[in-house]
C-alpha atoms as a PDB file:
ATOM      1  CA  UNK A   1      -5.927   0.522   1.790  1.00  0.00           C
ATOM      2  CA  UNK A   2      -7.369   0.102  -1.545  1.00  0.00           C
ATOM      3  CA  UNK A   3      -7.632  -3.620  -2.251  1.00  0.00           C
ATOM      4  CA  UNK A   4      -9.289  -5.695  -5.745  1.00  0.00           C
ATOM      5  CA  UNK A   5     -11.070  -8.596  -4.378  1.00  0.00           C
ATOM      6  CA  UNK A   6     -12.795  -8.059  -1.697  1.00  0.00           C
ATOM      7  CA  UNK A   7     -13.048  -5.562   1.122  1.00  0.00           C
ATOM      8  CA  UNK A   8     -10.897  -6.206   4.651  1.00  0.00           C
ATOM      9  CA  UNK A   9     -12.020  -5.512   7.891  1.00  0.00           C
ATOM     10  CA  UNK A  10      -8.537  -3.256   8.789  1.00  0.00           C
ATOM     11  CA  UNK A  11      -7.620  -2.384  12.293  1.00  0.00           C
ATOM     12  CA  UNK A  12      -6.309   1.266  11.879  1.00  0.00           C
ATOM     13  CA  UNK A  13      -4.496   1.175  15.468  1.00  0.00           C
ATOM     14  CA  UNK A  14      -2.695  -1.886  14.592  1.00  0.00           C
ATOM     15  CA  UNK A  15      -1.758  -1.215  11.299  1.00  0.00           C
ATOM     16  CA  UNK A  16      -0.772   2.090  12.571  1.00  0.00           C
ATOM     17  CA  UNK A  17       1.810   0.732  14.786  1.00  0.00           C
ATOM     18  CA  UNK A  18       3.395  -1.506  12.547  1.00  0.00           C
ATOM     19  CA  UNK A  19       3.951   0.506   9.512  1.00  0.00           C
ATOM     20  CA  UNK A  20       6.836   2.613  10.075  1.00  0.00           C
ATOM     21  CA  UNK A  21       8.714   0.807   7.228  1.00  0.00           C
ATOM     22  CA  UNK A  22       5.820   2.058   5.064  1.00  0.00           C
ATOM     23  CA  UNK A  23       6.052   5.506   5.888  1.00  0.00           C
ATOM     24  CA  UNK A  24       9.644   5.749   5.297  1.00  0.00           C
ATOM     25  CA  UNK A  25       9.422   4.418   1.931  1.00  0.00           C
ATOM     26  CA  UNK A  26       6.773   7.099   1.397  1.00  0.00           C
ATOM     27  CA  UNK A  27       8.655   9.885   2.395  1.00  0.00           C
ATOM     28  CA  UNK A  28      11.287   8.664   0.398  1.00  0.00           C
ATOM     29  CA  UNK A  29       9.363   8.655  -2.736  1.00  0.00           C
ATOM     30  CA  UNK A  30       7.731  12.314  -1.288  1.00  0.00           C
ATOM     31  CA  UNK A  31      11.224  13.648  -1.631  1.00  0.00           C
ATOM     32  CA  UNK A  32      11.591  12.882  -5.439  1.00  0.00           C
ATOM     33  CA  UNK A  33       8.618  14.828  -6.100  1.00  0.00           C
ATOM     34  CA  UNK A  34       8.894  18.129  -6.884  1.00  0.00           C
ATOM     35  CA  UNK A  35       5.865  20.146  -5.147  1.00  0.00           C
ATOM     36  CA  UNK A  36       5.209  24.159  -5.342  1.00  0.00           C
ATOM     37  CA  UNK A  37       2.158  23.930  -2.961  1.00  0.00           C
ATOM     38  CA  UNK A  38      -0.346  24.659  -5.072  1.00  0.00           C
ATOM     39  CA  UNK A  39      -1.373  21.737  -6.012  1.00  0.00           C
ATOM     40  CA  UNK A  40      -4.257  19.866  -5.983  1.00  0.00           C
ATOM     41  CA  UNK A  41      -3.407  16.214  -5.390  1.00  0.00           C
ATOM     42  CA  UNK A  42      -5.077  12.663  -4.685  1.00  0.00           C
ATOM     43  CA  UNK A  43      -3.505   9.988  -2.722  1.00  0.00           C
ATOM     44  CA  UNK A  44      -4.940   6.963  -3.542  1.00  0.00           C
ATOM     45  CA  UNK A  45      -5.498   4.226  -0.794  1.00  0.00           C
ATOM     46  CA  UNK A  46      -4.585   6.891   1.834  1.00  0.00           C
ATOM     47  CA  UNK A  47      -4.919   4.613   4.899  1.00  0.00           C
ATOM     48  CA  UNK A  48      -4.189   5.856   8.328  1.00  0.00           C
ATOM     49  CA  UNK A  49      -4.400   9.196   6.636  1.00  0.00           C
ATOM     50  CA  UNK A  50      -0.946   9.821   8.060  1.00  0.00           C
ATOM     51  CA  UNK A  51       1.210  10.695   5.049  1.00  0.00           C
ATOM     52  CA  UNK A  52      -2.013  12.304   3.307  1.00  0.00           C
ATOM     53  CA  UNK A  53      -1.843  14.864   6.261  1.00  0.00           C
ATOM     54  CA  UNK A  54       1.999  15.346   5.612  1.00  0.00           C
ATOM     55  CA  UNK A  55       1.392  15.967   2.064  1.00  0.00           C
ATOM     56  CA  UNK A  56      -1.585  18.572   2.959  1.00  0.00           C
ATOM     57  CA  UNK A  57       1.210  20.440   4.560  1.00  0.00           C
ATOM     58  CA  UNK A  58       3.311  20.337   1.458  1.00  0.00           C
ATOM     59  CA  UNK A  59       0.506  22.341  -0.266  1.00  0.00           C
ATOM     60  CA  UNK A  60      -0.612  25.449   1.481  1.00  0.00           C
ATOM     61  CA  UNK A  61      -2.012  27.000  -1.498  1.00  0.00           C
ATOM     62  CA  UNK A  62      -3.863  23.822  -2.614  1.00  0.00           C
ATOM     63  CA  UNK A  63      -5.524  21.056  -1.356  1.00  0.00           C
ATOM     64  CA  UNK A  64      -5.587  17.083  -0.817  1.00  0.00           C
ATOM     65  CA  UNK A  65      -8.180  14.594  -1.052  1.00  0.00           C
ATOM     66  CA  UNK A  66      -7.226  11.098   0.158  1.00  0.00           C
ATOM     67  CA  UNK A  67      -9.547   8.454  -0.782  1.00  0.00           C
ATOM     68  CA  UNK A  68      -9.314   4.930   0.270  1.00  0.00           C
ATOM     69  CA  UNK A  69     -12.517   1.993   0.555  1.00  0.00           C
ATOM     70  CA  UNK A  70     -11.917   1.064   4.023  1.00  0.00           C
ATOM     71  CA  UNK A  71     -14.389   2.588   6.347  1.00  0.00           C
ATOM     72  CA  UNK A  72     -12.593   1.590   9.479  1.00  0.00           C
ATOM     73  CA  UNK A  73      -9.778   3.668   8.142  1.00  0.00           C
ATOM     74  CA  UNK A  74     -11.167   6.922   6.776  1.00  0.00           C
ATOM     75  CA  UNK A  75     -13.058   6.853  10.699  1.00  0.00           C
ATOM     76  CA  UNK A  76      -9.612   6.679  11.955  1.00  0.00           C
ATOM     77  CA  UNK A  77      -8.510   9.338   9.126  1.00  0.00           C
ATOM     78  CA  UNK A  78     -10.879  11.662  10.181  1.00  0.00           C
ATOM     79  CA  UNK A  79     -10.654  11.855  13.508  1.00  0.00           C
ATOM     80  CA  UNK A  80      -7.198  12.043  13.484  1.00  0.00           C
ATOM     81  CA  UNK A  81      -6.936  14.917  11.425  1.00  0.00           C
ATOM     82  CA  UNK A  82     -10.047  16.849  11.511  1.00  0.00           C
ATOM     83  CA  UNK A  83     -11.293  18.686   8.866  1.00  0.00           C
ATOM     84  CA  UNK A  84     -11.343  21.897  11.197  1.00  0.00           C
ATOM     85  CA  UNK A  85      -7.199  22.122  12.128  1.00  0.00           C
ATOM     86  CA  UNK A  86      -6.666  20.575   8.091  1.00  0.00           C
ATOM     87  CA  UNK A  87      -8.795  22.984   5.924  1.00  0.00           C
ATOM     88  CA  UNK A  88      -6.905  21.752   3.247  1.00  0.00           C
ATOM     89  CA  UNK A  89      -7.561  18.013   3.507  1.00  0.00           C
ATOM     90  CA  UNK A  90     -10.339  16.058   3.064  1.00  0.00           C
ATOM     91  CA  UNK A  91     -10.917  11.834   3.148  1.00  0.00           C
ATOM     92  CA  UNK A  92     -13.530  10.230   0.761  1.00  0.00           C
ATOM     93  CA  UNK A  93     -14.462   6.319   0.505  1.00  0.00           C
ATOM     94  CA  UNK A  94     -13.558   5.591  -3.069  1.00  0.00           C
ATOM     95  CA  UNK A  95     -12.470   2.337  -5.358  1.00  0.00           C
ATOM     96  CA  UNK A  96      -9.139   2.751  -7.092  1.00  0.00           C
ATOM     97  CA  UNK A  97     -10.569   1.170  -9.807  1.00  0.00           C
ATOM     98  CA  UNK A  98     -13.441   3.148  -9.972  1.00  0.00           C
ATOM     99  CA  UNK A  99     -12.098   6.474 -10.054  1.00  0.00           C
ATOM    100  CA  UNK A 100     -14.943   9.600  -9.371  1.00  0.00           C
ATOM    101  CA  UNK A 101     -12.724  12.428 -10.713  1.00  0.00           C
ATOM    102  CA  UNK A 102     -12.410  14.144 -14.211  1.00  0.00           C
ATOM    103  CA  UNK A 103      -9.417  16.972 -14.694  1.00  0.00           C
ATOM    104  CA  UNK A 104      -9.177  17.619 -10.947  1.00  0.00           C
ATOM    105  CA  UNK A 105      -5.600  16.735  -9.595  1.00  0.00           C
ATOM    106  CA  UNK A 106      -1.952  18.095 -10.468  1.00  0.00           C
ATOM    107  CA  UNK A 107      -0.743  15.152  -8.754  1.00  0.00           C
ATOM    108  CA  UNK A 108      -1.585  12.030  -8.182  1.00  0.00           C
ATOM    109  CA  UNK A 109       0.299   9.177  -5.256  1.00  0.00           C
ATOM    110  CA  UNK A 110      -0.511   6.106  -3.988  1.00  0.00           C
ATOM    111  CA  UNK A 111       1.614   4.312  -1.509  1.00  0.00           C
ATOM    112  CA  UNK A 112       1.549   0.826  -0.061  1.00  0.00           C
ATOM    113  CA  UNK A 113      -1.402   0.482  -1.577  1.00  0.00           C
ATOM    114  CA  UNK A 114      -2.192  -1.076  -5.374  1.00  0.00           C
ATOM    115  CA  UNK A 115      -0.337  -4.181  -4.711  1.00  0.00           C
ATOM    116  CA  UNK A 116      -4.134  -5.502  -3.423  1.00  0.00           C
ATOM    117  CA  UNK A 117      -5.500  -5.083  -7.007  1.00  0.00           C
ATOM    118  CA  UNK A 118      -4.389  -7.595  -9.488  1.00  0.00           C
ATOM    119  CA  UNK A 119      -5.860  -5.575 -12.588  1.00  0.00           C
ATOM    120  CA  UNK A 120      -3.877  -2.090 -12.719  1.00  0.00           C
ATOM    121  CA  UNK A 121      -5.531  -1.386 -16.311  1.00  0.00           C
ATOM    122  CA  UNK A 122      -8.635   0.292 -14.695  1.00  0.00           C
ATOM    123  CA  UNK A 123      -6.859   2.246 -12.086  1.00  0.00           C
ATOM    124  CA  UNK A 124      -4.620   3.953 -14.593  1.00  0.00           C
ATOM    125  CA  UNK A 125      -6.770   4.561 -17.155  1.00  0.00           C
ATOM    126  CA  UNK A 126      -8.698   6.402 -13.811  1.00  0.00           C
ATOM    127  CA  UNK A 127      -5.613   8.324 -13.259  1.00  0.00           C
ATOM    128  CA  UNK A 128      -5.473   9.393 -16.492  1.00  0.00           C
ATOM    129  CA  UNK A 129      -8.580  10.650 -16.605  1.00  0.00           C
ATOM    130  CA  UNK A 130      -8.662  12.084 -13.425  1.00  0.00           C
ATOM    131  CA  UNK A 131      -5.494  14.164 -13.966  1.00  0.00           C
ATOM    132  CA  UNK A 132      -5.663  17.863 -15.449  1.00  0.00           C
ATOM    133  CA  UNK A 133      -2.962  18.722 -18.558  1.00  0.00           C
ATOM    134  CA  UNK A 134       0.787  17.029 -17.880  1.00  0.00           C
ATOM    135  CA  UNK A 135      -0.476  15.992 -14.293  1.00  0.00           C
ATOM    136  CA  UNK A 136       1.865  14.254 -12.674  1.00  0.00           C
ATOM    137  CA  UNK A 137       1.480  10.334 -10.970  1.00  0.00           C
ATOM    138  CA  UNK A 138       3.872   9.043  -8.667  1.00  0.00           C
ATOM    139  CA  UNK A 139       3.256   5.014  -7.430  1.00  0.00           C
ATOM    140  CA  UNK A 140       4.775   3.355  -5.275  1.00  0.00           C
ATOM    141  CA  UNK A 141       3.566  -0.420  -4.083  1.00  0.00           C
ATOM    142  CA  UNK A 142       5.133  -4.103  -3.372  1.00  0.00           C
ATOM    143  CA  UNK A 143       6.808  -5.440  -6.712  1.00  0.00           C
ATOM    144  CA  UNK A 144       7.916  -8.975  -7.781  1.00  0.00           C
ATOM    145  CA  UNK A 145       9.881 -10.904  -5.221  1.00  0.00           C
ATOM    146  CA  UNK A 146       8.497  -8.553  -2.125  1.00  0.00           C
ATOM    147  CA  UNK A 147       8.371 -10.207   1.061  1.00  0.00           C
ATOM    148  CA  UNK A 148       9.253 -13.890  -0.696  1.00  0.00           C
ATOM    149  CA  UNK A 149      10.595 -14.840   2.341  1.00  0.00           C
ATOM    150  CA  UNK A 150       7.937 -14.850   4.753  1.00  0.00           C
ATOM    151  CA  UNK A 151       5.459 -15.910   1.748  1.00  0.00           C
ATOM    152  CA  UNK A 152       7.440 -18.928   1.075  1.00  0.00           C
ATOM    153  CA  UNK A 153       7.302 -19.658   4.604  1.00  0.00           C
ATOM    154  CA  UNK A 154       3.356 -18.919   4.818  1.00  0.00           C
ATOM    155  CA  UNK A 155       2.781 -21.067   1.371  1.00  0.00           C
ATOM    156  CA  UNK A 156       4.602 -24.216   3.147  1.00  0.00           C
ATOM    157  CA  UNK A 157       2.316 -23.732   6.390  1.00  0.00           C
ATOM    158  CA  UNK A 158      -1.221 -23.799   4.572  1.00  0.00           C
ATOM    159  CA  UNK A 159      -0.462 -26.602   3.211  1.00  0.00           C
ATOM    160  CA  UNK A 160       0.286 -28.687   6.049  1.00  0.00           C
ATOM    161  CA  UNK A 161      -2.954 -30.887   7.548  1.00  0.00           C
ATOM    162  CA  UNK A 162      -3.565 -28.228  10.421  1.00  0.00           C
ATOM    163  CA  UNK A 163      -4.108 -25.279   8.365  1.00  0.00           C
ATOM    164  CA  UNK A 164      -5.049 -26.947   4.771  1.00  0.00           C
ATOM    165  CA  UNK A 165      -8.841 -27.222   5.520  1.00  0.00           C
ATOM    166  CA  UNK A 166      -8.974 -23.078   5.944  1.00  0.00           C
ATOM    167  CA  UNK A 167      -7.494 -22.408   2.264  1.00  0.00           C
ATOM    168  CA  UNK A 168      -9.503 -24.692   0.371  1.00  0.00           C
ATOM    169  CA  UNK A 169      -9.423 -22.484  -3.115  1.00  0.00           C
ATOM    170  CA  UNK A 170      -7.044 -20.066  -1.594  1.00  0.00           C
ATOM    171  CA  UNK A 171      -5.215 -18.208  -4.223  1.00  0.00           C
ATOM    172  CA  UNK A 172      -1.699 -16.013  -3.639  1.00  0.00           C
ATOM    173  CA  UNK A 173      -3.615 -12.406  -2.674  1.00  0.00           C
ATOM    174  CA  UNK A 174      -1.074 -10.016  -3.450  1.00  0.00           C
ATOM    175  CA  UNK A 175      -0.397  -8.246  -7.128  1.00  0.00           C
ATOM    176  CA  UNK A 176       3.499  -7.995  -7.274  1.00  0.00           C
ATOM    177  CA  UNK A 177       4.654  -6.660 -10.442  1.00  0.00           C
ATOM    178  CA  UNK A 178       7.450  -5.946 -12.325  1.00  0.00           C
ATOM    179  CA  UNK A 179       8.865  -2.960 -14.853  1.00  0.00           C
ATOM    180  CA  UNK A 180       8.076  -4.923 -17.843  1.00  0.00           C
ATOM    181  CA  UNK A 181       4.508  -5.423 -17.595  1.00  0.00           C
ATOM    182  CA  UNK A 182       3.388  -1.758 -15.668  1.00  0.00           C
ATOM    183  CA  UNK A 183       4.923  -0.101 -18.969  1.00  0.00           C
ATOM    184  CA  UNK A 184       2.716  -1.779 -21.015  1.00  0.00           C
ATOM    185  CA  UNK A 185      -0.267  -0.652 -18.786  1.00  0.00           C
ATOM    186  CA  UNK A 186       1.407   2.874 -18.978  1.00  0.00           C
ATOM    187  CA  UNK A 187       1.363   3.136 -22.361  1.00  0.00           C
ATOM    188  CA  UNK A 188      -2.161   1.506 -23.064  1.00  0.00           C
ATOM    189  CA  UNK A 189      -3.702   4.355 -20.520  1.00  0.00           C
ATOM    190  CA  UNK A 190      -2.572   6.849 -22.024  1.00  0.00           C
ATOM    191  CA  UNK A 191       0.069   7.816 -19.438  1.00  0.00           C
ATOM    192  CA  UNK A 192       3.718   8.580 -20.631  1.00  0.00           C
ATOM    193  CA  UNK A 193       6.630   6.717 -18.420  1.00  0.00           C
ATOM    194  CA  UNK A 194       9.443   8.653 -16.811  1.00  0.00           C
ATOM    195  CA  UNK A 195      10.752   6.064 -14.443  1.00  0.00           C
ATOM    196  CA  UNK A 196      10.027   2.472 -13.158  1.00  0.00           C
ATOM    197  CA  UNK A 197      12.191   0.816 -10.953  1.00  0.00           C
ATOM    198  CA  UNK A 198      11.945  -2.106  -8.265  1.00  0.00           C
ATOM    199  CA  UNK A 199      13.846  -1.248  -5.376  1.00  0.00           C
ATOM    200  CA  UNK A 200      15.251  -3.438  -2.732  1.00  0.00           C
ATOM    201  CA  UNK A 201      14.032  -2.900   0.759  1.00  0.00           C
ATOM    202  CA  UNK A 202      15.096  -3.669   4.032  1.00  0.00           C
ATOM    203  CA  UNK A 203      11.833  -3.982   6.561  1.00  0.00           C
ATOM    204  CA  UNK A 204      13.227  -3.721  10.301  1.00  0.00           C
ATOM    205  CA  UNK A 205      10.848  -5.036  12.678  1.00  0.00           C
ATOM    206  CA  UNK A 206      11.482  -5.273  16.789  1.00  0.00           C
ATOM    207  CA  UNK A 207      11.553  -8.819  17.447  1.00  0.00           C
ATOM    208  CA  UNK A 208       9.566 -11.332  17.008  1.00  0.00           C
ATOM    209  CA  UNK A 209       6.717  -9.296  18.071  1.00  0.00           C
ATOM    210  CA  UNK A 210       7.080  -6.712  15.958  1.00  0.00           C
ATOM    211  CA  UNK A 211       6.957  -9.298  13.027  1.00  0.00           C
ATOM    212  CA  UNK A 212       3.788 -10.656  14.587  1.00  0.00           C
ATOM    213  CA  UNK A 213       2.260  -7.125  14.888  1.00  0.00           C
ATOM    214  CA  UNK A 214       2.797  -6.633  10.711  1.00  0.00           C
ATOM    215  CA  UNK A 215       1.630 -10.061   9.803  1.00  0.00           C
ATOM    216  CA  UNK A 216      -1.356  -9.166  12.155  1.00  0.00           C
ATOM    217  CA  UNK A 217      -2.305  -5.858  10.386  1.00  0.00           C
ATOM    218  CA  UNK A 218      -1.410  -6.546   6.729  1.00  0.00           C
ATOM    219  CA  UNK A 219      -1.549 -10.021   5.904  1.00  0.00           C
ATOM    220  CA  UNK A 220      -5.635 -10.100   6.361  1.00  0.00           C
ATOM    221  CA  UNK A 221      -6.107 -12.408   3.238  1.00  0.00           C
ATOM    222  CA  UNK A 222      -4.642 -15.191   5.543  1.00  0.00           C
ATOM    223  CA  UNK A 223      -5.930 -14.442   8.471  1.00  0.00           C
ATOM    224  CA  UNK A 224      -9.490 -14.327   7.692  1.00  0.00           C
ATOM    225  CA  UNK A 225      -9.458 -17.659   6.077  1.00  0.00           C
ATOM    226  CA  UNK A 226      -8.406 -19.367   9.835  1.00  0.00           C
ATOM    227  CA  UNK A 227     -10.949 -19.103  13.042  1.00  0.00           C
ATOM    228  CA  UNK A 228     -10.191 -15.931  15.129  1.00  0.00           C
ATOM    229  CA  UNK A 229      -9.408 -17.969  18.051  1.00  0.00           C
ATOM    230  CA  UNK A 230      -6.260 -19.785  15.747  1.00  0.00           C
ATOM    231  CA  UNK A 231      -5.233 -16.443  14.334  1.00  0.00           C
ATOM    232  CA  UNK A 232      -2.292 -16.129  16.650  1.00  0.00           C
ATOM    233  CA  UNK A 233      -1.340 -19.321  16.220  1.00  0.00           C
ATOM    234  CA  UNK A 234      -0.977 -19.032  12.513  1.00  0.00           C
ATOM    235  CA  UNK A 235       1.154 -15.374  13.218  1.00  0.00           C
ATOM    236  CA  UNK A 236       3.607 -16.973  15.724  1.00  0.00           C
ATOM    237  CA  UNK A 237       3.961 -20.285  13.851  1.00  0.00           C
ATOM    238  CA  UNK A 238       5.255 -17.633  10.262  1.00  0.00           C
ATOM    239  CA  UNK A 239       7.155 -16.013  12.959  1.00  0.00           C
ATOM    240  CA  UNK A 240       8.916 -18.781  14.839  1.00  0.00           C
ATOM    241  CA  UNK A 241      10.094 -20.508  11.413  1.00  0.00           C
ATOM    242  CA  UNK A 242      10.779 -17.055  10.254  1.00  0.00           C
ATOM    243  CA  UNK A 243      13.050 -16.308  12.843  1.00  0.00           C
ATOM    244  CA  UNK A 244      14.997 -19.857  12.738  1.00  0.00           C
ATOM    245  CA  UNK A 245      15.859 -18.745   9.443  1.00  0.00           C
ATOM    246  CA  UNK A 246      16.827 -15.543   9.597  1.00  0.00           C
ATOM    247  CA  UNK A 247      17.505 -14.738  13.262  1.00  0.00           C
ATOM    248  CA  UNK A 248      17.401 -11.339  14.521  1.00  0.00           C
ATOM    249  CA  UNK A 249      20.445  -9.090  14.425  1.00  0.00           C
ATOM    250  CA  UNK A 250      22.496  -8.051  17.592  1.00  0.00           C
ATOM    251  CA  UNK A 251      20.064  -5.278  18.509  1.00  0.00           C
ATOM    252  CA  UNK A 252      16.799  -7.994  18.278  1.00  0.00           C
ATOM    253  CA  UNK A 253      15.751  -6.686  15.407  1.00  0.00           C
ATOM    254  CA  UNK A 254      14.529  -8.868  12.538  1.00  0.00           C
ATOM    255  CA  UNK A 255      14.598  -7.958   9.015  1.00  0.00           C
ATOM    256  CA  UNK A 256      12.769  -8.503   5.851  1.00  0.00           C
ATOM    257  CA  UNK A 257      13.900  -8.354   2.603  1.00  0.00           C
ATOM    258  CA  UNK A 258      11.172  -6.422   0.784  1.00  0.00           C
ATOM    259  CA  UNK A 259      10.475  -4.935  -2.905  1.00  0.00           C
ATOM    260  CA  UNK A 260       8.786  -1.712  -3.903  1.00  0.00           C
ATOM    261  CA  UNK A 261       7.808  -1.110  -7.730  1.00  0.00           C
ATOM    262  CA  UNK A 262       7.986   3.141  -8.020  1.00  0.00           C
ATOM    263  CA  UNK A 263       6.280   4.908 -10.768  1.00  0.00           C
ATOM    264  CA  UNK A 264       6.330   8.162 -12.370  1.00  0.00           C
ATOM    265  CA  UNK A 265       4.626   9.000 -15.214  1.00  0.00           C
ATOM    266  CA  UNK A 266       2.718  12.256 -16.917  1.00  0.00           C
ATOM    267  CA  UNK A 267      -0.100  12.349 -18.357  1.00  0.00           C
ATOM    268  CA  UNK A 268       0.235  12.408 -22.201  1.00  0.00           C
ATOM    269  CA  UNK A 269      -1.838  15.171 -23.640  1.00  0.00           C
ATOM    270  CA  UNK A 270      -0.024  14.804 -27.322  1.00  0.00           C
END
């Protein structure tokens, strides 16, 4: 996934596992777009690769490119979907913020993805320039308030003696935005609004080890600040205080109250 302060060592396998929530939410915002399959679209911070593949099959007349900065998971990407059985998809190592494209792309998504970069000014005015006439750009990414729950929970445990000495300068990793301050950026780029709304989002996990299985592939900005040998320590101590909390429903399940910020927006031509 695309991220703004420094690159992640990401575990496709793992993150693969635990990001069914993620994928729905995708496919939810897939279904508000309207797609002839022609296009030619970018999906920004494309991960796994998983949904860029489902999109590729959206477009049989055009083509996808899904870029992302991880290494470990455009390997995964491309192996997964190889470029001989998806002739219409392709996976390039890219910075959102960075953007390498000029008038290419009908359409341009990014899922579960921008929340890692705290300055959004960049990657839209790279949009912008990257789309072709009244291209189309469709975001979707945590908002303000996602996850506060665990968060909270993770804020009150670095700050205890046994974890303190590992955040020394640690500062809140996640860009979590609101509707307020993205139209702003909208506007600046160059990029007209036609909807921004944070949505309210129910993560289901199985158990406490399927909470320990996201914390373990998404919340890396903790993790790498404690000694791999305490890692799992740190997961199951967020878990076990999570789970006192808010204890799992009558199936086992445990749930997370989560926020997604969705764009849409056109590019502006005047």
């Amino acid at each position: 996934m695309a991220e703004g302060i420094k690159k992640h060592l990401w575990d496709p396998k793992t993150y693969m596992k635990s990001s069914s929530a993620q994928k729905k939410w995708a496919e939810e915002l897939l279904s508000k777009v309207s797609i002839r399959g022609e296009e030619r679209v970018l999906d920004i911070g494309c991960g796994d690769g998983k949904i860029t593949a489902q999109i590729s099959r959206l477009v049989p007349r055009g083509s996808v490119v899904g870029l992302d900065n991880s290494l470990e998971m455009l390997r995964f990407a491309r192996s997964r979907f190889p470029a001989e059985e998806w002739p219409n998809l392709q996976f390039e190592q890219g910075d959102a913020r960075d953007l390498p494209y000029d008038n290419q792309f009908d359409l341009i998504l990014s899922f579960a993805a921008l929340h890692w970069i705290f300055d959004h000014r960049p990657v839209l005015a790279g949009i912008r320039r990257s789309l072709r006439r009244k291209g189309l750009v469709y975001l979707q990414f945590g908002g303000r308030g996602n996850a506060a729950d665990v968060l909270d929970i993770a804020g009150e445990l670095i700050a205890e003696e046994k974890w303190s000495r590992y955040f020394e300068g640690f500062g809140f990793p996640y860009a979590f935005y609101g509707p307020e301050e993205y139209r702003a950026w909208l506007d600046t780029s160059g990029l007209k609004t036609i909807r921004l709304e944070l949505l309210q989002k129910d993560m289901v996990q199985r158990g406490g080890e399927g909470l320990a299985s996201w914390i373990a592939s998404t919340w890396l900005p903790y993790l790498e600040r404690v000694p791999e040998e305490m890692r799992s320590d740190f997961i199951w101590a967020v878990v076990e205080r999570y789970i006192r909390l808010h204890p799992p429903d009558e199936k086992g399940d445990v749930h997370v109250g989560m926020v997604r910020l969705e764009v849409e927006a056109r590019k502006d031509d005047g």
